[in-house]
C-alpha atoms as a PDB file:
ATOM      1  CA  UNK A   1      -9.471  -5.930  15.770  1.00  0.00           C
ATOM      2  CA  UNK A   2      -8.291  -2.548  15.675  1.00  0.00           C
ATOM      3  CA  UNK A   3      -4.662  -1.940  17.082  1.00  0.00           C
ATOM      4  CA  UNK A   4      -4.122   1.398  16.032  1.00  0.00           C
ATOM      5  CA  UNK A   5      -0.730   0.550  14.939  1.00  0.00           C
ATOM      6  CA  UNK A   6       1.061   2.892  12.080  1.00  0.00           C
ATOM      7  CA  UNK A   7       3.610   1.778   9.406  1.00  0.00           C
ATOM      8  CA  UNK A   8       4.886   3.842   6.222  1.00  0.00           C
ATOM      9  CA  UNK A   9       5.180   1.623   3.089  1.00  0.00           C
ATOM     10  CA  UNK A  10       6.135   2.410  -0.369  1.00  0.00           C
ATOM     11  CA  UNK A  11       4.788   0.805  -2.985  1.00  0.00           C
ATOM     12  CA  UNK A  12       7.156  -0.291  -6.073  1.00  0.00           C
ATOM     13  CA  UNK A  13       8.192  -2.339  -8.903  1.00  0.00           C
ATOM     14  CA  UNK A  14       8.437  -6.281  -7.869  1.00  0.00           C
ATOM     15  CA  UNK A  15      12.129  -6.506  -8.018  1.00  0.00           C
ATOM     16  CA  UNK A  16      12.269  -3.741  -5.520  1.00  0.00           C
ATOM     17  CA  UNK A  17      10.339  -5.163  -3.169  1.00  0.00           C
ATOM     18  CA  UNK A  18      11.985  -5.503   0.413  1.00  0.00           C
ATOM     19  CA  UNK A  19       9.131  -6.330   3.161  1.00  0.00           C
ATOM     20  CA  UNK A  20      12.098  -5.028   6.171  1.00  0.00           C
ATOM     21  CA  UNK A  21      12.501  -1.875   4.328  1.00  0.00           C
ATOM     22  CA  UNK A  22       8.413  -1.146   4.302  1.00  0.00           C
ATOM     23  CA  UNK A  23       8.788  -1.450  -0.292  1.00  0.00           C
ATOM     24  CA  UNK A  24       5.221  -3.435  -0.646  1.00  0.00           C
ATOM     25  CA  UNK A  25       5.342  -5.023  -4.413  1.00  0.00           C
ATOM     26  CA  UNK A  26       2.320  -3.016  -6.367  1.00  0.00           C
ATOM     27  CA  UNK A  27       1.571  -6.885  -7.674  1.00  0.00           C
ATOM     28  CA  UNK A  28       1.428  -8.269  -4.245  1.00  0.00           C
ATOM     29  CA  UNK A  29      -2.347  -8.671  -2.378  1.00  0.00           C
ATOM     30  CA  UNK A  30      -1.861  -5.818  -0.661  1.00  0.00           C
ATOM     31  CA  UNK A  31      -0.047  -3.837  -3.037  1.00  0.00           C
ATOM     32  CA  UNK A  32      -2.959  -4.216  -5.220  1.00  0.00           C
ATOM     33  CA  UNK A  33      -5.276  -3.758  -2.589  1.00  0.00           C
ATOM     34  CA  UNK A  34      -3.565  -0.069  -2.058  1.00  0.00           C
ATOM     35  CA  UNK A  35      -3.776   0.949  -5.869  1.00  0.00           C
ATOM     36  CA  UNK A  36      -6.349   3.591  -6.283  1.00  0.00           C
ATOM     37  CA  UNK A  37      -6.970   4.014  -2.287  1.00  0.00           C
ATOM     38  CA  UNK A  38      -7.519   7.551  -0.886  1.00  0.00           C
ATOM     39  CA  UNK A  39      -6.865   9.012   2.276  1.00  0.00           C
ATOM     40  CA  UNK A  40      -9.390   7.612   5.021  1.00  0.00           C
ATOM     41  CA  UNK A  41     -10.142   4.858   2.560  1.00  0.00           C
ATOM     42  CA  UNK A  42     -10.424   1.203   4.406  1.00  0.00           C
ATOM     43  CA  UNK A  43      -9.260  -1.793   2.266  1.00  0.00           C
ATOM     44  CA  UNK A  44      -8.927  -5.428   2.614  1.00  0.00           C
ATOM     45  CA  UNK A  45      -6.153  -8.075   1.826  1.00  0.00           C
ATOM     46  CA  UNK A  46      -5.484 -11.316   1.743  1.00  0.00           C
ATOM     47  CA  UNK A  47      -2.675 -13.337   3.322  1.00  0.00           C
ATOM     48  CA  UNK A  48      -1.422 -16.729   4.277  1.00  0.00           C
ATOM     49  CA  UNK A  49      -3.412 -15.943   7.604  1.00  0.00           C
ATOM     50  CA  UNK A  50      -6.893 -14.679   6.539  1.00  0.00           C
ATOM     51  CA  UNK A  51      -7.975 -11.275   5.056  1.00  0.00           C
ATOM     52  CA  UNK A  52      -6.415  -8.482   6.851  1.00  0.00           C
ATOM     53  CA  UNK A  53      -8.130  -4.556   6.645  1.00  0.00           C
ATOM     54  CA  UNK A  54      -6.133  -1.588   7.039  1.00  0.00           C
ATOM     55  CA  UNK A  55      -7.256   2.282   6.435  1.00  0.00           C
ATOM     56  CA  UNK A  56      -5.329   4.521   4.966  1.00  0.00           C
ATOM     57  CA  UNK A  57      -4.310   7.774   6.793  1.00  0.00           C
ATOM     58  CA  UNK A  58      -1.600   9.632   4.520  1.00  0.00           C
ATOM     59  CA  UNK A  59      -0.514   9.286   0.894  1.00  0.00           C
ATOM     60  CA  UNK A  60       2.882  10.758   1.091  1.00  0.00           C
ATOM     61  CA  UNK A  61       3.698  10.785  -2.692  1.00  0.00           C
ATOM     62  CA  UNK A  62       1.758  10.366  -5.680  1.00  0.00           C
ATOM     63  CA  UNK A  63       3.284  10.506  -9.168  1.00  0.00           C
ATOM     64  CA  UNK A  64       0.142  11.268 -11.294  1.00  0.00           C
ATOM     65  CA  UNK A  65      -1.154  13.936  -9.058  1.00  0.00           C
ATOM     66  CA  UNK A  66       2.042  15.569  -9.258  1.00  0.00           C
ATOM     67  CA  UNK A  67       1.951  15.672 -13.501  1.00  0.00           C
ATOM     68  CA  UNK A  68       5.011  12.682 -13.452  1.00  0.00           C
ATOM     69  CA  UNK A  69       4.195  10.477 -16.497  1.00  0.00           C
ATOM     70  CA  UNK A  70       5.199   6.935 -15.711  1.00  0.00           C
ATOM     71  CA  UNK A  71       4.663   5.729 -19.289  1.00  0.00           C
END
């Protein structure tokens, strides 16, 4: 079902994870999920409620693209 609904979320470290805040945990389902997607990409997710597919419309930030080493 497609609801057309928008949301902004960041993805970070566990610990920083705050699911009010829109700060998605890069080890969560859909945090992994997200790793890797590009703009217009669709992915899939699972949660306590069945698989869930969202499509990405705007990458706001990416460190790698922007030459920030995370190592």
């Amino acid at each position: 079902m497609e609801t057309g609904k928008t949301i902004e979320l960041k993805l970070v470290y566990p610990h920083e994870a705050n699911h009010e805040d829109g700060q998605i945990s890069v080890l969560s389902s859909l945090g992994c999920a997200l790793l890797g997607a590009k703009v217009g990409d669709s992915i899939s997710y699972r949660t306590s409620e069945g698989t869930q597919t969202v499509k990405i419309g705007k990458v706001l930030f990416q460190p790698e693209a922007n030459g920030i080493d995370l190592t």
